[in-house]
Protein backbone atom coordinates (compact mmCIF):
# COMPACT_ATOMS: atom_id res chain seq x y z
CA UNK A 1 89.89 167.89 66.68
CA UNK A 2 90.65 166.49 70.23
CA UNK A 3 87.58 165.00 69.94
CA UNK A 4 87.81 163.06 66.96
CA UNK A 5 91.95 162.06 68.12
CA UNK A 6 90.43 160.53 71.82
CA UNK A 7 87.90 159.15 69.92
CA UNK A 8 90.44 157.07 67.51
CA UNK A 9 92.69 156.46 70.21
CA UNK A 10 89.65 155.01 71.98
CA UNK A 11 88.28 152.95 68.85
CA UNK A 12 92.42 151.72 68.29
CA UNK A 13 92.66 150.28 72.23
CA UNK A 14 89.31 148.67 71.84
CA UNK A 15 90.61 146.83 68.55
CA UNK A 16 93.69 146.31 70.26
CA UNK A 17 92.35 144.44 72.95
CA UNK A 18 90.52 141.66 72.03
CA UNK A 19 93.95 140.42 70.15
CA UNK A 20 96.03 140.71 73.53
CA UNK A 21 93.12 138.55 74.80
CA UNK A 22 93.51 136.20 71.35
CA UNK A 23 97.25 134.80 72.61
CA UNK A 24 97.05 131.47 74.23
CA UNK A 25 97.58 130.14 77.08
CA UNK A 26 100.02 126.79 77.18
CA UNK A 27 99.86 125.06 80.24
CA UNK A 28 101.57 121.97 81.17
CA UNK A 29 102.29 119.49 84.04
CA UNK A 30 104.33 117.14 84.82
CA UNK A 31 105.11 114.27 87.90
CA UNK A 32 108.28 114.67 89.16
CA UNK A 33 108.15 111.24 90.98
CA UNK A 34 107.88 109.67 87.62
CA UNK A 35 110.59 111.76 86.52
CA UNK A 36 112.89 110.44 89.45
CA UNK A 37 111.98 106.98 89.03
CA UNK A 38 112.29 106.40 85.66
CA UNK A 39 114.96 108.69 84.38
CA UNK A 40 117.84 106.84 83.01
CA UNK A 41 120.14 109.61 83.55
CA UNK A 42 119.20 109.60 87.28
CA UNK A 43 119.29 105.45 87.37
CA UNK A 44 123.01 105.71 87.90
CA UNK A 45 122.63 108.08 91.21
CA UNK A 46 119.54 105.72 92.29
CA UNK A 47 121.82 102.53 92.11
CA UNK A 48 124.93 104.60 94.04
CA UNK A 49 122.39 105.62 96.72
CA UNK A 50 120.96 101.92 97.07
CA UNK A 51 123.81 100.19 97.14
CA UNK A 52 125.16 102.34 99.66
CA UNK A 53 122.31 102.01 101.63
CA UNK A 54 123.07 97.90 101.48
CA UNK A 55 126.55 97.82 102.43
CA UNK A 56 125.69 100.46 105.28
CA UNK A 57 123.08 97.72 106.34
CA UNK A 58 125.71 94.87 106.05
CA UNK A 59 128.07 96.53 107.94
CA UNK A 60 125.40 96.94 110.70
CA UNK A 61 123.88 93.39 110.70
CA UNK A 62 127.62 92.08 110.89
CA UNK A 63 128.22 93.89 113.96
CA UNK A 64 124.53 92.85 115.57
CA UNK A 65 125.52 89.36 114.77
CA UNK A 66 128.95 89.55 116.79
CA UNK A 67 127.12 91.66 119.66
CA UNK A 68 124.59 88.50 119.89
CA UNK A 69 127.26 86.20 119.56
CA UNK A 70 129.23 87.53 122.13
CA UNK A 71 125.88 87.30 124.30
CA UNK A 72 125.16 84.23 123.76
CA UNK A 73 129.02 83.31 124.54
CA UNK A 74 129.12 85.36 127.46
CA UNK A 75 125.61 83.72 128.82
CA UNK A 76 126.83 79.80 128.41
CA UNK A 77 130.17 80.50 129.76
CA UNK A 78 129.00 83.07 132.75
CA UNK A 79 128.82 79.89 135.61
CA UNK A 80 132.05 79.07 134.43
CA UNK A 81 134.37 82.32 134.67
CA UNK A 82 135.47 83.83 137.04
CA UNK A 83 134.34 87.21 138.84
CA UNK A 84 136.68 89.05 137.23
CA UNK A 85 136.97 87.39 133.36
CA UNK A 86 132.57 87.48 133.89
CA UNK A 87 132.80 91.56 134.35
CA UNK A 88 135.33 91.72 131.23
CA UNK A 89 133.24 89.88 128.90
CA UNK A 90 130.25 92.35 130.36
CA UNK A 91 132.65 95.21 129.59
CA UNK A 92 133.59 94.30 126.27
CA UNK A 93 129.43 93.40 125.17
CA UNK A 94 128.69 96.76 126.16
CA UNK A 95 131.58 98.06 124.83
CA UNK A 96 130.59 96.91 121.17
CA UNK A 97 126.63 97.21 122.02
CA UNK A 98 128.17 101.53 122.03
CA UNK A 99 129.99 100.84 118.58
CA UNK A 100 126.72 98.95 117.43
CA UNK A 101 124.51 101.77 118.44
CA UNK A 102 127.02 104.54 116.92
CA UNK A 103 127.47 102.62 113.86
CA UNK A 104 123.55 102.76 113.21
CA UNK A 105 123.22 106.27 113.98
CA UNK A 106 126.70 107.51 111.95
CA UNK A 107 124.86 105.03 109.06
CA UNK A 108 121.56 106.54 109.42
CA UNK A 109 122.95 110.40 109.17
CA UNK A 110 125.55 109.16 106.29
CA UNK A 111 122.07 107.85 104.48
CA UNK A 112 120.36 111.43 105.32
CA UNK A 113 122.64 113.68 103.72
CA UNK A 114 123.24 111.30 100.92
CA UNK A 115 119.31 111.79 100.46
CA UNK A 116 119.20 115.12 100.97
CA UNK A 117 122.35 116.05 98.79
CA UNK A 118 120.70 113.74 95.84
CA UNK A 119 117.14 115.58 96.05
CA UNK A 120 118.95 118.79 96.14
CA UNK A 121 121.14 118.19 93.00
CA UNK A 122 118.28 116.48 90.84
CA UNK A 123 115.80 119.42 91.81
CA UNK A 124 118.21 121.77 90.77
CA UNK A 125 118.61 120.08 87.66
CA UNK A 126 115.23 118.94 87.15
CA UNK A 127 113.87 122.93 87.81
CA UNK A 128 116.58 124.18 84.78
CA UNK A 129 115.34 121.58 82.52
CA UNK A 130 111.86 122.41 83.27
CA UNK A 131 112.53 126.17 83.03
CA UNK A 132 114.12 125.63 79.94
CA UNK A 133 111.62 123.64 77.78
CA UNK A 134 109.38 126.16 79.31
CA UNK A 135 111.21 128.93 77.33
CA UNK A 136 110.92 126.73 73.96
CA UNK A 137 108.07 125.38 73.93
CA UNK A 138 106.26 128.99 75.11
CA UNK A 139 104.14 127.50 78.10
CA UNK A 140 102.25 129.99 80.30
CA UNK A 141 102.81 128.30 83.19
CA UNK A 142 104.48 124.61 84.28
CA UNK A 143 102.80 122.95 87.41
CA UNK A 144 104.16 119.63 89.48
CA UNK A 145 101.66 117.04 89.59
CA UNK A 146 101.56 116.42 93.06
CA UNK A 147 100.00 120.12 93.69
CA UNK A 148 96.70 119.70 91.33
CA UNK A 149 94.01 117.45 92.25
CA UNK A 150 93.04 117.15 88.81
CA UNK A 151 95.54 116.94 85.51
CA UNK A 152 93.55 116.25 81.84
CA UNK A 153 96.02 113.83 79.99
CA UNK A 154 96.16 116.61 76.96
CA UNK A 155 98.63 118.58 79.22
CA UNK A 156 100.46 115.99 80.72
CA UNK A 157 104.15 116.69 79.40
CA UNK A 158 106.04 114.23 81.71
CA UNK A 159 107.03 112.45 78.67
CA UNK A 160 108.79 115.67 77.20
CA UNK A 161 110.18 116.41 80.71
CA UNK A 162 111.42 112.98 81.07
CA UNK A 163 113.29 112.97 77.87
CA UNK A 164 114.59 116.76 78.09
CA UNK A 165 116.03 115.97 81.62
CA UNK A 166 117.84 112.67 80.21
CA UNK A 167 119.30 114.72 77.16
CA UNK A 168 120.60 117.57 79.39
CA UNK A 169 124.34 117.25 80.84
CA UNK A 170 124.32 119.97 83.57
């Protein structure tokens, strides 16, 4: 009686396993640059982050133009001024050359951690969204672009990506 029991237990795992074997497996992938670029959702933090980035650049090239303008004043008039007005003029070109130099490094870390604070938030965002059509749509496994050297268009889902990060409002 044993017998015969292992022997259907046996006979009802080897049926059993060919079906666990018959479920498919749904793998997609998607390019998150394409995603970043051409999100409409994400054109609104694109167009904050440029246009900061030119007014930042503006301020800068304003301030280069007075610095060389004050050079160029302080080289015509240096036969003509005094020892002491000559060293003020020096004084007050180095003085802004400082606020020049500070300026471009205070823009260039103000540019940084706008970057860094924008990738951060649209990863988070984009990883949830991804996730969740994951979940839906019943994929295996979800893979970014930029990590396989080879992607067949049939499981390209940028598209579906694109459109479920542009409907989402987290």
């Amino acid at each position: 009686m044993k017998k015969v029991f292992a022997c259907l237990v046996f006979l009802g795992l080897l049926m059993a396993s060919p079906l666990a074997y018959a479920q498919t497996t749904k793998i997609g992938v998607f390019d998150m640059d394409r995603v970043f670029n051409e999100s409409k959702r994400w054109a609104k933090e694109r167009d904050a982050f440029v246009k900061k980035g030119k007014a930042l650049q503006e301020a800068f090239e304003k301030k280069a133009a007075e610095l060389k303008a004050l050079k160029e004043s302080l080289e015509k008039k240096a036969g003509m001024l005094s020892e002491q007005a000559r060293k003020e003029k020096e004084r007050e070109y180095q003085q802004k050359a400082r606020e020049l130099e500070r300026l471009g490094q205070d823009s260039d870390a103000e540019i940084k951690q706008m970057n860094k604070e924008g990738a951060t938030r649209f990863n988070k965002i984009l990883m949830a969204v991804v996730k969740k059509l994951g979940q839906e749509e019943k994929y295996t496994l979800i893979l970014e672009a930029s990590i396989v050297p080879y992607v067949s268009k049939e499981i390209d889902i940028t598209d579906q990506v694109l459109k479920a990060f542009d409907a989402s409002r987290e």
